[in-house]
C-alpha atoms as a PDB file:
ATOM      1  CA  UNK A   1      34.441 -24.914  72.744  1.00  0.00           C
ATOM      2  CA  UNK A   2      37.781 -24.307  71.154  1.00  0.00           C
ATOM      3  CA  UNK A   3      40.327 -27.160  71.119  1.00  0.00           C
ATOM      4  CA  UNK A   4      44.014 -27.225  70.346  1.00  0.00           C
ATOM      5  CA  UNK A   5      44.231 -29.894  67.370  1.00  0.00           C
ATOM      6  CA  UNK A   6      47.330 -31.566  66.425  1.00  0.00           C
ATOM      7  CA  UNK A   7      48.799 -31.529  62.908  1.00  0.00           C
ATOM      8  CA  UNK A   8      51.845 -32.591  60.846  1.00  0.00           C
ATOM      9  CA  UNK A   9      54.191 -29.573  59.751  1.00  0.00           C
ATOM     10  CA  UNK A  10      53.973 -30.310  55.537  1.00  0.00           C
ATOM     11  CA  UNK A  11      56.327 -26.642  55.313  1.00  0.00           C
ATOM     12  CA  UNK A  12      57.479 -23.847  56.883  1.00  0.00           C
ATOM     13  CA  UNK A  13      57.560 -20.676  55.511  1.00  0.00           C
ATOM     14  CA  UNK A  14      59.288 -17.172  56.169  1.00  0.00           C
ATOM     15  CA  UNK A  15      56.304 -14.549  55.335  1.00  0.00           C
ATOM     16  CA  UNK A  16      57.108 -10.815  56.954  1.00  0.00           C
ATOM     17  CA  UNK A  17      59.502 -11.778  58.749  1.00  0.00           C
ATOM     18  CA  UNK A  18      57.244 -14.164  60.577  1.00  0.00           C
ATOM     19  CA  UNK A  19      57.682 -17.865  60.540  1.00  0.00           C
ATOM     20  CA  UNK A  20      54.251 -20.257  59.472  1.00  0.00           C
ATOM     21  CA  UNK A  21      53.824 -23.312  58.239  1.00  0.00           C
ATOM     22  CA  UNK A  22      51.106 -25.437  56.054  1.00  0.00           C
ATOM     23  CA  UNK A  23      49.621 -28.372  58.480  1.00  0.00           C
ATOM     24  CA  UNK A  24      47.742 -30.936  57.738  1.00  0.00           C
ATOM     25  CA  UNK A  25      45.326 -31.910  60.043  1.00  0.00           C
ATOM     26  CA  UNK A  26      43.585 -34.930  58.393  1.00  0.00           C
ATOM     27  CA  UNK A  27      42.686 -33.674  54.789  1.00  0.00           C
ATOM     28  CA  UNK A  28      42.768 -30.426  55.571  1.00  0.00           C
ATOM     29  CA  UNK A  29      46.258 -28.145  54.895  1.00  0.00           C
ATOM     30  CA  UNK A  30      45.917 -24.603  57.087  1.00  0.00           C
ATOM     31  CA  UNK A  31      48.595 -21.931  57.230  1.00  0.00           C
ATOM     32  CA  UNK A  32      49.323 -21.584  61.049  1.00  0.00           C
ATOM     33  CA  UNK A  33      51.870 -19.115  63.002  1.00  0.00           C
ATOM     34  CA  UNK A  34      54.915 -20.644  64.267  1.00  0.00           C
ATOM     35  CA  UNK A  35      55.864 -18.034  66.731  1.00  0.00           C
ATOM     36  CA  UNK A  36      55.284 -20.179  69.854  1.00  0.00           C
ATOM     37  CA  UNK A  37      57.734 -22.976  68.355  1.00  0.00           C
ATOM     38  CA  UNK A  38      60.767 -21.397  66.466  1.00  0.00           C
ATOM     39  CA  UNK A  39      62.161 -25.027  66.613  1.00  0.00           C
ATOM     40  CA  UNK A  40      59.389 -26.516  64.687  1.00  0.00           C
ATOM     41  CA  UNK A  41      60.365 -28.210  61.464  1.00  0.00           C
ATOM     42  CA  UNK A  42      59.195 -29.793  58.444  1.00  0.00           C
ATOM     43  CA  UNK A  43      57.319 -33.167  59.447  1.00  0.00           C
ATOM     44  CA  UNK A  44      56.892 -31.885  62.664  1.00  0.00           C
ATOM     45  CA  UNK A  45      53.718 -32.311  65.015  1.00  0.00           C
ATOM     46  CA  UNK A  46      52.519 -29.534  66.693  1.00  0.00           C
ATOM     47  CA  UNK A  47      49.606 -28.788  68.718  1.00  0.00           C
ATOM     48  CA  UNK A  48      47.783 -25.768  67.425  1.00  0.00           C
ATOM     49  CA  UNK A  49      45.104 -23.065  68.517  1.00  0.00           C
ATOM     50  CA  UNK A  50      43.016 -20.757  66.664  1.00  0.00           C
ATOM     51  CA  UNK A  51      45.792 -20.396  64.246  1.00  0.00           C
ATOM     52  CA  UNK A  52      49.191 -20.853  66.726  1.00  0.00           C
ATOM     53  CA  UNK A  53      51.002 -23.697  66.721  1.00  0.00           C
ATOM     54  CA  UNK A  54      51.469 -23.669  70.737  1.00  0.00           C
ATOM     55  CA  UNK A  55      53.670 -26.952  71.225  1.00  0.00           C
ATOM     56  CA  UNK A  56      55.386 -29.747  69.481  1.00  0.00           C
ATOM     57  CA  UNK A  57      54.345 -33.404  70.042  1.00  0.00           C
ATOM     58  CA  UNK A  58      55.225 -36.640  68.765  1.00  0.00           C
ATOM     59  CA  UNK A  59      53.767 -38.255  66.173  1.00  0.00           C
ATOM     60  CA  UNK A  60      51.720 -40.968  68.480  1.00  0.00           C
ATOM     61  CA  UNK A  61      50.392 -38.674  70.494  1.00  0.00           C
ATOM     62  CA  UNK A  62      49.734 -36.425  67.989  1.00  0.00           C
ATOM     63  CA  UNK A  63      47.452 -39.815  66.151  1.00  0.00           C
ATOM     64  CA  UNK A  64      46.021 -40.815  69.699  1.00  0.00           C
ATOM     65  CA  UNK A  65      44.476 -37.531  69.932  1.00  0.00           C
ATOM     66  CA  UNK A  66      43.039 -36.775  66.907  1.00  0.00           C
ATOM     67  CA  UNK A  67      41.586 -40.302  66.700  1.00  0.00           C
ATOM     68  CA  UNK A  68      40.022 -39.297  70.005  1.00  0.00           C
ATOM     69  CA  UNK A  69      38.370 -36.126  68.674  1.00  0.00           C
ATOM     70  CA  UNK A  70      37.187 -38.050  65.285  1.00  0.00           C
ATOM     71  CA  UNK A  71      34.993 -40.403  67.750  1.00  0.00           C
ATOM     72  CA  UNK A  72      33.613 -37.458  69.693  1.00  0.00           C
ATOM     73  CA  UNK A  73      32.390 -36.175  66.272  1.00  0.00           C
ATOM     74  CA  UNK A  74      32.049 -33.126  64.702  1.00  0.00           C
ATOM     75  CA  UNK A  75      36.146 -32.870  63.990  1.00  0.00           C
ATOM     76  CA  UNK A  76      35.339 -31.231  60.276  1.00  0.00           C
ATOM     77  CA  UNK A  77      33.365 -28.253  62.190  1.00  0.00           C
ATOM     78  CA  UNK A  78      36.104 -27.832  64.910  1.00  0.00           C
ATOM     79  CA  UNK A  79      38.554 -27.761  62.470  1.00  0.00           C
ATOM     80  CA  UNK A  80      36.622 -24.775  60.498  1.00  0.00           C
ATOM     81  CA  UNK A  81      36.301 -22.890  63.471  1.00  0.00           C
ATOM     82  CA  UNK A  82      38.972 -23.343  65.325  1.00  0.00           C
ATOM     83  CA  UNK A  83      41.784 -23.191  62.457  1.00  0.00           C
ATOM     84  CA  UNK A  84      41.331 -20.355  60.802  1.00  0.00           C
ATOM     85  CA  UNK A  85      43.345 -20.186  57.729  1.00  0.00           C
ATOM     86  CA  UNK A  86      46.171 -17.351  58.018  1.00  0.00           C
ATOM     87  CA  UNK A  87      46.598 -14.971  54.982  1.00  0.00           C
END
């Protein structure tokens, strides 16, 4: 099942001519694409799948739900899977 996981916007990058950012999600820092969200900013929340930040949220909901998927379980493996790390 693949799951769009929120994270916190640490920086955002210019690479190609393509915006991405590093996110934290936890203790884990990805590189995801920003193309969905040109308005997304540093210490921004964003909502992101398989590598695409898809939308900004705020910061409680952003908490709420990964607390939720920490007590399903697993959160480390989704993470891997579903976040691949851009180059």
């Amino acid at each position: 099942m693949c799951l769009a996981i929120p994270g916190q916007i640490i920086e955002v990058q210019e690479m190609g001519g393509l915006r991405s950012a590093r996110v934290r999600f936890g203790g884990i820092v990805r590189r995801v694409n920003l193309s969905f969200v040109p308005e997304a900013a540093n210490g921004d929340y964003v909502m992101v799948h398989v590598g695409f930040a898809i939308s900004l949220i705020d910061r409680l909901e952003a908490e709420r739900t990964y607390q939720l998927l920490q007590e399903m379980g697993g959160i480390e493996e989704e993470l891997a899977s579903a976040i691949p790390d851009l180059p």
